[in-house]
PDB file of N, CA and C in Angstrom:
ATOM      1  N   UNK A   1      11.609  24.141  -0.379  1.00  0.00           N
ATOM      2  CA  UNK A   1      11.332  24.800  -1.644  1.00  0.00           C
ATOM      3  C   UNK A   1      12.532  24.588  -2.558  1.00  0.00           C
ATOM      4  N   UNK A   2      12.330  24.138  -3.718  1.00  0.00           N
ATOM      5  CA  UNK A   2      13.206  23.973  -4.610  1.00  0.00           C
ATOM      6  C   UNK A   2      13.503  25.098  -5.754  1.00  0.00           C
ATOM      7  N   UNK A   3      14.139  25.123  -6.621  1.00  0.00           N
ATOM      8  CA  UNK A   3      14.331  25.977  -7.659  1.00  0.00           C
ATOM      9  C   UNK A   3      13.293  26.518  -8.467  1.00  0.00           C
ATOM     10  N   UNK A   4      12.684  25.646  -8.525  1.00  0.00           N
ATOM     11  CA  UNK A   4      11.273  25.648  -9.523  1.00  0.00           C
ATOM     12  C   UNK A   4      10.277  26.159  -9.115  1.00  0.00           C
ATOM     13  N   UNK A   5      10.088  26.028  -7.507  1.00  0.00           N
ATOM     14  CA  UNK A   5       8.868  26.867  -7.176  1.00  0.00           C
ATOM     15  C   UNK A   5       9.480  28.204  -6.390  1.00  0.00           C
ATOM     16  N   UNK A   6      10.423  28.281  -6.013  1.00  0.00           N
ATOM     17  CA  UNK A   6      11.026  29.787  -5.927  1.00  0.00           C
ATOM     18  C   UNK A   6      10.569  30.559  -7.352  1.00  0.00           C
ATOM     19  N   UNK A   7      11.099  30.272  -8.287  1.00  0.00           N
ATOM     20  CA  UNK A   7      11.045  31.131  -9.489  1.00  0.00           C
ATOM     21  C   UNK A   7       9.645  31.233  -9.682  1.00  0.00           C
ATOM     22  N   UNK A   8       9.040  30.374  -9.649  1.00  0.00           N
ATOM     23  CA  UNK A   8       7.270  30.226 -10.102  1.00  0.00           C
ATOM     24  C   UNK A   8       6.491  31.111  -8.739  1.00  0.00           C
ATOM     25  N   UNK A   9       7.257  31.468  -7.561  1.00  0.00           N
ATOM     26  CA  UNK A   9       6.680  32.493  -6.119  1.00  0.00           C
ATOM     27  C   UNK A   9       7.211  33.768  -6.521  1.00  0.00           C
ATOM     28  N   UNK A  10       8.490  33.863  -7.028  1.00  0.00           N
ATOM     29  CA  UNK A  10       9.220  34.850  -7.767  1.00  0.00           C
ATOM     30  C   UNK A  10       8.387  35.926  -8.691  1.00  0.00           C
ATOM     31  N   UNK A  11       7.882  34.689  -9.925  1.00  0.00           N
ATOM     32  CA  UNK A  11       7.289  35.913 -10.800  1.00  0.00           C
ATOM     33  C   UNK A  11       5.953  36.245 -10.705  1.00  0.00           C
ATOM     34  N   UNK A  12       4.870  35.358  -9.490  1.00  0.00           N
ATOM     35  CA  UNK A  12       4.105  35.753  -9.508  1.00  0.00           C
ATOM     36  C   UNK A  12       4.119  37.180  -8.282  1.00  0.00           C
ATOM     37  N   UNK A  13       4.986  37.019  -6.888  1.00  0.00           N
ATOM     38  CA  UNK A  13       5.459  38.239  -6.539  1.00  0.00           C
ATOM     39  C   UNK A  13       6.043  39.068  -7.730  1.00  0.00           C
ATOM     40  N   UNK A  14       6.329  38.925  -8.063  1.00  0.00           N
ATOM     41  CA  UNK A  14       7.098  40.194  -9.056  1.00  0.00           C
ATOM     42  C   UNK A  14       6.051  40.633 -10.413  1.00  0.00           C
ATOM     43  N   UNK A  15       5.208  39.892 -10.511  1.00  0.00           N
ATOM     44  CA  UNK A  15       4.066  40.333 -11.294  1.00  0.00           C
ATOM     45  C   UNK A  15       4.306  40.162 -12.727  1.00  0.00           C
ATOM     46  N   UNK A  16       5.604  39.128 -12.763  1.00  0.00           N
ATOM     47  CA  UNK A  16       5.904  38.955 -13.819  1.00  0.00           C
ATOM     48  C   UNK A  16       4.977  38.309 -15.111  1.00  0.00           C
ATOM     49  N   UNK A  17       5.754  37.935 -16.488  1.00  0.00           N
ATOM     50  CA  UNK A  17       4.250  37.844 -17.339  1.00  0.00           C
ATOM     51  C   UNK A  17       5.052  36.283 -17.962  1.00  0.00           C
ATOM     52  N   UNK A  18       5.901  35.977 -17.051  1.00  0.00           N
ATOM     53  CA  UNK A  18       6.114  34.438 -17.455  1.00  0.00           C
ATOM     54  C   UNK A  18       7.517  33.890 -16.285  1.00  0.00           C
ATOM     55  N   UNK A  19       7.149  32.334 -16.069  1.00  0.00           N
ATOM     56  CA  UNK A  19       8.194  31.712 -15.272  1.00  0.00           C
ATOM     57  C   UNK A  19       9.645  31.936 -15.674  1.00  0.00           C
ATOM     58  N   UNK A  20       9.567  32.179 -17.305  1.00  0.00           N
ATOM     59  CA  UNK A  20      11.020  32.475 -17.704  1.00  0.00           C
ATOM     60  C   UNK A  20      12.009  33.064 -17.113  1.00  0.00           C
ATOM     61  N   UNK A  21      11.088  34.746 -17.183  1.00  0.00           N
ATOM     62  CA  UNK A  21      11.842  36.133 -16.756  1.00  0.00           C
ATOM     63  C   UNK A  21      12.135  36.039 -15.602  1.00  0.00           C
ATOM     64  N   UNK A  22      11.302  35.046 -14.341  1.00  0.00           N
ATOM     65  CA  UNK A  22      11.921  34.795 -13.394  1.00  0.00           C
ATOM     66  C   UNK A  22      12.807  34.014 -13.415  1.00  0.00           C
ATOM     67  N   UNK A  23      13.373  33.218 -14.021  1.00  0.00           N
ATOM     68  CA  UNK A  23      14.444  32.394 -14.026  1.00  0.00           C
ATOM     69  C   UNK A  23      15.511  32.832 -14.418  1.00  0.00           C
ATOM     70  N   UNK A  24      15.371  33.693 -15.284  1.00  0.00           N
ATOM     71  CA  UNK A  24      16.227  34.691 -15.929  1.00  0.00           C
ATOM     72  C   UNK A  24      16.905  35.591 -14.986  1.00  0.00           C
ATOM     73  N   UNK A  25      16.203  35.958 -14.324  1.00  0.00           N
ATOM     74  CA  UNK A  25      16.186  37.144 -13.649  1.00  0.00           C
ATOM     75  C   UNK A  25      17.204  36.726 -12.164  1.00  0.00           C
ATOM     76  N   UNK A  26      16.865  35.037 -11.597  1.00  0.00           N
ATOM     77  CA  UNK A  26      17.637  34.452 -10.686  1.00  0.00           C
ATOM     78  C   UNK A  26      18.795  34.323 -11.129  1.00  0.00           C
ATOM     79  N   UNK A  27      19.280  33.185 -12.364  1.00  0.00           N
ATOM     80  CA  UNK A  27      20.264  32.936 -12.811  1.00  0.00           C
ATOM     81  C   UNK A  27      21.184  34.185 -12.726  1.00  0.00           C
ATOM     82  N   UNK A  28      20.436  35.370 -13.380  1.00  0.00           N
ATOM     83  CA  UNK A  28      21.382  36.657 -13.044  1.00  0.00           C
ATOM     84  C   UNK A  28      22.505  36.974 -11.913  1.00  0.00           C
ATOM     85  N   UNK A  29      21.190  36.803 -10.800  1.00  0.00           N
ATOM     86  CA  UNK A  29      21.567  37.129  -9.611  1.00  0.00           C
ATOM     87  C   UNK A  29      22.214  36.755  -8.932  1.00  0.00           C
ATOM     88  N   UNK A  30      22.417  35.182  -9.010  1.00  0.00           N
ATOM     89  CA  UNK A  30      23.355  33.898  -8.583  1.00  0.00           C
ATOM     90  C   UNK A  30      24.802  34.495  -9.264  1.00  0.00           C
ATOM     91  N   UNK A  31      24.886  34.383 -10.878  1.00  0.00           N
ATOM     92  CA  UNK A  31      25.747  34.944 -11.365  1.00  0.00           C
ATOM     93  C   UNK A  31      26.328  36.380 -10.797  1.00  0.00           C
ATOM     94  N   UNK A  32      25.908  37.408 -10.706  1.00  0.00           N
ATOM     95  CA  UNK A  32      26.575  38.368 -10.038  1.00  0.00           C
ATOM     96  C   UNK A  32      27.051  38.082  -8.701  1.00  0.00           C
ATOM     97  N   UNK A  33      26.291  37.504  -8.268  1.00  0.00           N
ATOM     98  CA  UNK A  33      27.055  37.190  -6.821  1.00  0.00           C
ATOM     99  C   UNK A  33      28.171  36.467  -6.656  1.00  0.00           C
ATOM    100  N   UNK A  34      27.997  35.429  -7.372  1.00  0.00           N
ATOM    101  CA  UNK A  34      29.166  34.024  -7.393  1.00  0.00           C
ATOM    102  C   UNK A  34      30.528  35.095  -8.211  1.00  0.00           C
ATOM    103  N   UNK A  35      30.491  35.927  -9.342  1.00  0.00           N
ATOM    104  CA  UNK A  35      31.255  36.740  -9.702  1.00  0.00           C
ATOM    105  C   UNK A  35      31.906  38.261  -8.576  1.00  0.00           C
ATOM    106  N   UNK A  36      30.801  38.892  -7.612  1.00  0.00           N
ATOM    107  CA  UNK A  36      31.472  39.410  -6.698  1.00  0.00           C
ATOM    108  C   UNK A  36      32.397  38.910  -5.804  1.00  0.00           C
ATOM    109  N   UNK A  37      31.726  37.665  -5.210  1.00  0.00           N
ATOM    110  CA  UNK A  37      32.228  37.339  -3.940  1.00  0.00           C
ATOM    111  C   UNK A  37      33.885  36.681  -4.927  1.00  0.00           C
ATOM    112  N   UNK A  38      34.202  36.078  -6.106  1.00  0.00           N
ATOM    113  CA  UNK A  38      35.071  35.554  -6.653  1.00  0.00           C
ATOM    114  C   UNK A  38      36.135  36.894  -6.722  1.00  0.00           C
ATOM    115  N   UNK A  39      35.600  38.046  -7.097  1.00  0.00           N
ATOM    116  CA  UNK A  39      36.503  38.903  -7.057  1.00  0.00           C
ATOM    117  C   UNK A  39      37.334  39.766  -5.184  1.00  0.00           C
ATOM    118  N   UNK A  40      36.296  38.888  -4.446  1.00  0.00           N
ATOM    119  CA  UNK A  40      36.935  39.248  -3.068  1.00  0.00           C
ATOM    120  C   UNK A  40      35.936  40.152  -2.074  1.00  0.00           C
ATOM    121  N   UNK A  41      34.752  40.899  -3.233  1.00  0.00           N
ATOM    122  CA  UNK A  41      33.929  41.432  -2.365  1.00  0.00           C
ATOM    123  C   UNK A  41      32.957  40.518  -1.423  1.00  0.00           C
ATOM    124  N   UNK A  42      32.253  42.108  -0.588  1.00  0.00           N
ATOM    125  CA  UNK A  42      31.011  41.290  -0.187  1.00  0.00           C
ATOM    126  C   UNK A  42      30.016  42.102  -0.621  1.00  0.00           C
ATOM    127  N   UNK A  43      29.065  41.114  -0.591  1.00  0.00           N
ATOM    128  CA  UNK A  43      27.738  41.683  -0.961  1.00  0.00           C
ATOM    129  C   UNK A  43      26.441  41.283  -0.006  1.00  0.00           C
ATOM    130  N   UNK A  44      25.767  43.036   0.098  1.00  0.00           N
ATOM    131  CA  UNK A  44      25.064  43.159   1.197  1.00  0.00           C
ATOM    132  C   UNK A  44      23.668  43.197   0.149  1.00  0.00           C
ATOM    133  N   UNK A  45      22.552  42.557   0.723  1.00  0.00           N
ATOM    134  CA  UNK A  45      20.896  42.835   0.532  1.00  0.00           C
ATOM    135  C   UNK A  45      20.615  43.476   1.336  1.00  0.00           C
ATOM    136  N   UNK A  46      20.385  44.420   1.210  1.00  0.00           N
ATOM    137  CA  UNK A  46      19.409  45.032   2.574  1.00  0.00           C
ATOM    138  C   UNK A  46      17.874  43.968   2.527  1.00  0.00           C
ATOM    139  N   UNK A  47      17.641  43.773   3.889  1.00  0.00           N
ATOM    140  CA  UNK A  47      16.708  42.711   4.378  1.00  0.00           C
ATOM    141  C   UNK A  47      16.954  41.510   4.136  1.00  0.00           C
ATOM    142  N   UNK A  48      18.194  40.888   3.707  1.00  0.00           N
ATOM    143  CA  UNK A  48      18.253  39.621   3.485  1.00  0.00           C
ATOM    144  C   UNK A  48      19.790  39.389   4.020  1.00  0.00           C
ATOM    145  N   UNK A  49      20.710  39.946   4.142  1.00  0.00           N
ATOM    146  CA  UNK A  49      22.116  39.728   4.750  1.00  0.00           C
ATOM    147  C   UNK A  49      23.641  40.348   4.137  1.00  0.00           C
ATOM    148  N   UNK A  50      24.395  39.134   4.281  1.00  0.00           N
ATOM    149  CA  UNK A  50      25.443  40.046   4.000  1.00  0.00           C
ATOM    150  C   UNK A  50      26.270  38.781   3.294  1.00  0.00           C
ATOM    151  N   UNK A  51      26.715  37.880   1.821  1.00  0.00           N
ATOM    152  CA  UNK A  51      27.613  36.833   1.781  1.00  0.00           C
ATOM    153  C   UNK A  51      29.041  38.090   1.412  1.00  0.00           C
ATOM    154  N   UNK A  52      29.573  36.627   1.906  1.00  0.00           N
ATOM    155  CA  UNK A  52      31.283  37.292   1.989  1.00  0.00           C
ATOM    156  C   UNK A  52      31.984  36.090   2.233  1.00  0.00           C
ATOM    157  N   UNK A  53      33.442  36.214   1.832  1.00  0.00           N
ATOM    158  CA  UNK A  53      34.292  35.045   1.049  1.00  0.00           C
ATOM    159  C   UNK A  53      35.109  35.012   3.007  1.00  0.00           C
ATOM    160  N   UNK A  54      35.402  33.732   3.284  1.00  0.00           N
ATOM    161  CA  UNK A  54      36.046  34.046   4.492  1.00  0.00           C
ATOM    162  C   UNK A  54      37.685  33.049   3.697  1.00  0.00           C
ATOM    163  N   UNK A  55      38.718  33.188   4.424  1.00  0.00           N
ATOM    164  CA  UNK A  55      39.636  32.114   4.763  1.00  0.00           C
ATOM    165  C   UNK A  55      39.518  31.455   5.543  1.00  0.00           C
ATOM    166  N   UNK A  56      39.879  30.149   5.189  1.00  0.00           N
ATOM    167  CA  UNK A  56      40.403  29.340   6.777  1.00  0.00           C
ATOM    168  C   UNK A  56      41.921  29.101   6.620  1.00  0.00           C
ATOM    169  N   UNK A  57      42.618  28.824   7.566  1.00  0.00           N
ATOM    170  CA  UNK A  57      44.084  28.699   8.482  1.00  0.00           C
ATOM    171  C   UNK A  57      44.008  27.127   7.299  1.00  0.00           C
ATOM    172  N   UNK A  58      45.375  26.424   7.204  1.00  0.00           N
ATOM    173  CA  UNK A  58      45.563  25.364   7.567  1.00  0.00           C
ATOM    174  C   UNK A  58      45.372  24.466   8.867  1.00  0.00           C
ATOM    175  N   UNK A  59      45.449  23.350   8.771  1.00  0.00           N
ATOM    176  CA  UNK A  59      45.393  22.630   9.941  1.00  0.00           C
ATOM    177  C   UNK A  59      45.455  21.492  10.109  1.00  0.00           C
ATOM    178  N   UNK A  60      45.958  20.773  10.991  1.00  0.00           N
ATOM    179  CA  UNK A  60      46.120  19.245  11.139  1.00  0.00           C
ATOM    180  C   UNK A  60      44.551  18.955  11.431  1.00  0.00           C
ATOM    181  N   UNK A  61      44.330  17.473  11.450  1.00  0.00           N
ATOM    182  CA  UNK A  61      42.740  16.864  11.904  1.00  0.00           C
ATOM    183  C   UNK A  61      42.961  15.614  11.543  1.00  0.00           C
ATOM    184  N   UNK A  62      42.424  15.109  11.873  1.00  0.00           N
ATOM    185  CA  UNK A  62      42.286  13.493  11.896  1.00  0.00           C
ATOM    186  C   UNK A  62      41.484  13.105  11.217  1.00  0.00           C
ATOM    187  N   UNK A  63      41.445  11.721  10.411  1.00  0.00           N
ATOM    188  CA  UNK A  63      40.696  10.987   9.797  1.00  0.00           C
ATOM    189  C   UNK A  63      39.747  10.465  10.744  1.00  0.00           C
ATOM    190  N   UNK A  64      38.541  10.627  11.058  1.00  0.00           N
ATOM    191  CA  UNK A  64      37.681   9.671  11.769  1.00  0.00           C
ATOM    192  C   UNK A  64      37.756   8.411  11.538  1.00  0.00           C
ATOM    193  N   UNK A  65      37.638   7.843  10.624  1.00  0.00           N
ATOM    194  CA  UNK A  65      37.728   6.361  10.164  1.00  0.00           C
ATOM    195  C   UNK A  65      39.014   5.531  10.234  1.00  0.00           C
ATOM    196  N   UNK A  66      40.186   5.851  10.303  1.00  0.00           N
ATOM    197  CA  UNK A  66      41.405   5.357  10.365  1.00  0.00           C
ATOM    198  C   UNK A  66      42.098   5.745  11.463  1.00  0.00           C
ATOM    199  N   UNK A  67      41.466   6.817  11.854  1.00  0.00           N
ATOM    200  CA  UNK A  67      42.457   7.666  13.273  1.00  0.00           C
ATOM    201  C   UNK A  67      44.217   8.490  12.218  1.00  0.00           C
ATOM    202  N   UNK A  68      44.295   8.300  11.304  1.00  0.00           N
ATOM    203  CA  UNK A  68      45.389   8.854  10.372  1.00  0.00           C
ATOM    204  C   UNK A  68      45.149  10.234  10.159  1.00  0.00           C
ATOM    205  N   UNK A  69      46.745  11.088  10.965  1.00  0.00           N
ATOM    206  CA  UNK A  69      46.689  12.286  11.003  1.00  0.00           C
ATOM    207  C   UNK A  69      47.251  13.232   9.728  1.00  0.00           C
ATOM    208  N   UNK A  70      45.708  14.161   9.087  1.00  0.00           N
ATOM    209  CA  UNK A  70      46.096  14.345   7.913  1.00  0.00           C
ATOM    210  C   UNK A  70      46.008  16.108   7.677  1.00  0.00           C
ATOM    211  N   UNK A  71      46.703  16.959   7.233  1.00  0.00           N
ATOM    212  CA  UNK A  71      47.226  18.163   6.787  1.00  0.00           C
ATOM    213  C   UNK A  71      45.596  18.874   5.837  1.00  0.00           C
ATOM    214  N   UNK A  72      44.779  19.419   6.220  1.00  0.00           N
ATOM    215  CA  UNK A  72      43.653  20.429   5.642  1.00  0.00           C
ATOM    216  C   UNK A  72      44.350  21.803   5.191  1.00  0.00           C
ATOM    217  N   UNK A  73      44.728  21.835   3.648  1.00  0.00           N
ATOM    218  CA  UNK A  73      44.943  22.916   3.658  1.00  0.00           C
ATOM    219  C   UNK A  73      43.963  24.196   3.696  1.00  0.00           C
ATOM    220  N   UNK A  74      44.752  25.288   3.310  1.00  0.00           N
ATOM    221  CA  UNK A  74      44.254  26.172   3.795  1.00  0.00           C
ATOM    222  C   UNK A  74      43.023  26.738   2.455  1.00  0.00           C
ATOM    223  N   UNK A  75      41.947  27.083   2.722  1.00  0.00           N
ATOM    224  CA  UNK A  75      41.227  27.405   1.290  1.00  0.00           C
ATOM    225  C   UNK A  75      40.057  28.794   1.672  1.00  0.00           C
ATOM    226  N   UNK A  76      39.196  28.906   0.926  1.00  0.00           N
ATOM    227  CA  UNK A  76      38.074  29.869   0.991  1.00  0.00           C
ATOM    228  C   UNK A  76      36.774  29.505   0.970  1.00  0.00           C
ATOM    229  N   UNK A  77      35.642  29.948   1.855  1.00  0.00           N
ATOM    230  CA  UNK A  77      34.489  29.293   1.930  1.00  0.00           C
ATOM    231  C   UNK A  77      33.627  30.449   1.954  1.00  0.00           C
ATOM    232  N   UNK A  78      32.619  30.540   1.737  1.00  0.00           N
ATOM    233  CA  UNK A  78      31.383  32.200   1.441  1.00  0.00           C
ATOM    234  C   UNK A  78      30.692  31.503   2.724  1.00  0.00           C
ATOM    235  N   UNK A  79      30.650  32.560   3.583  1.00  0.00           N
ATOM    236  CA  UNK A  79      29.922  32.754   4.813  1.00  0.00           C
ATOM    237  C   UNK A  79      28.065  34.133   4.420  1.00  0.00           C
ATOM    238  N   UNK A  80      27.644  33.418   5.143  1.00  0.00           N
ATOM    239  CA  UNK A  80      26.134  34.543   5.156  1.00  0.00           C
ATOM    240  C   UNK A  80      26.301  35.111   6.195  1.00  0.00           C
ATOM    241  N   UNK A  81      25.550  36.300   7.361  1.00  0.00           N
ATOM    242  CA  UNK A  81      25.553  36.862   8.341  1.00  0.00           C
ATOM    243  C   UNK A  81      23.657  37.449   7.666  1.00  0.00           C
ATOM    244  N   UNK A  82      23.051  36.877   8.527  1.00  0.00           N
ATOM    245  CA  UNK A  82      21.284  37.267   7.990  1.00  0.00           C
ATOM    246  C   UNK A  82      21.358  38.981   8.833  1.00  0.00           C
ATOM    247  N   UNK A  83      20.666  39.409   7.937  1.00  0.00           N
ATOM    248  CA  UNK A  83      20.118  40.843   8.312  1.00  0.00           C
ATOM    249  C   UNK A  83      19.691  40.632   9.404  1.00  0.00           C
ATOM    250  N   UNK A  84      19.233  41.433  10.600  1.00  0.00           N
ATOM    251  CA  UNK A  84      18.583  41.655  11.700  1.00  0.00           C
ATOM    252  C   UNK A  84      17.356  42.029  11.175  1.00  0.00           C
ATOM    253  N   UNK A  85      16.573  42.323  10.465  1.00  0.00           N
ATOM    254  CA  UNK A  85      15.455  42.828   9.504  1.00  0.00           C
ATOM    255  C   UNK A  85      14.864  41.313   9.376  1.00  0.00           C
ATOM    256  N   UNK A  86      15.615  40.214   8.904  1.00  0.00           N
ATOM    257  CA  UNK A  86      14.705  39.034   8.074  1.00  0.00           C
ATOM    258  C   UNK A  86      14.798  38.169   9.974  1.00  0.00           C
ATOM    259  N   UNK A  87      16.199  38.051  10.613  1.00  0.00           N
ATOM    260  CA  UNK A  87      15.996  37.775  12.064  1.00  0.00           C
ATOM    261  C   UNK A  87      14.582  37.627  12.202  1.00  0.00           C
ATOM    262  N   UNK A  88      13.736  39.423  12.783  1.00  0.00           N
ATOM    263  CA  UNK A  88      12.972  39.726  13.484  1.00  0.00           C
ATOM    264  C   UNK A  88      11.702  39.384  12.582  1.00  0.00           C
ATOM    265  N   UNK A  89      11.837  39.465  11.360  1.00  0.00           N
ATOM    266  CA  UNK A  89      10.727  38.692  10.353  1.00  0.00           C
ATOM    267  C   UNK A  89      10.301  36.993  10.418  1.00  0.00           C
ATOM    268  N   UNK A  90      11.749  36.480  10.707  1.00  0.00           N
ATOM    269  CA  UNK A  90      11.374  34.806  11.158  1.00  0.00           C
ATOM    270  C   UNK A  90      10.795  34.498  12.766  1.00  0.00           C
ATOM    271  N   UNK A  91      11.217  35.772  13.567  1.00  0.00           N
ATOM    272  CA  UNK A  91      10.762  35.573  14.938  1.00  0.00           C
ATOM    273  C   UNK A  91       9.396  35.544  15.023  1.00  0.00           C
ATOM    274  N   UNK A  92       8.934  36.531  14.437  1.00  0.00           N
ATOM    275  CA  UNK A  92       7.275  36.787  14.548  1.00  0.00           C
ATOM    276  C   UNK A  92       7.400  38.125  15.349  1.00  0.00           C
TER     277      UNK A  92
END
């Protein structure tokens, strides 16, 4: 599923009265999030999970292609953890 038909499953779940307001309404949501997690929080959905900003360490690693041993610094990556709610919803 791509962008386009999320929003177009979006507003007809949401009973909306055009594809817009759903698009509108995503862009929002992306935006608040990408703005929480930037400020350091996390943010929980109930029934859908939990994103949150992790660190990683520095570290040495190797080039696969050259075998040349090269320095990864250290940076930040947004981790998910899925609800146990959507879990037991994909299990059946």
């Amino acid at each position: 599923m791509d962008q386009k038909e999320l929003i177009e499953k979006f507003s007809k779940e949401a009973k909306l009265k055009s594809t817009y307001q759903a698009g509108k309404i995503l862009k929002a949501l992306v935006k608040v999030i990408t703005d929480e997690l930037k400020e350091g929080n996390q943010v929980k959905i109930s029934g859908l999970g939990i994103f949150k900003v992790r660190e990683t360490k520095a570290r040495t690693a190797r080039n696969p292609k050259t075998g040349e041993t090269i320095q990864v610094p250290a940076s930040k990556k947004v981790s998910f953890k899925v609800s146990s709610t959507l879990k037991k919803e994909i299990k059946g």
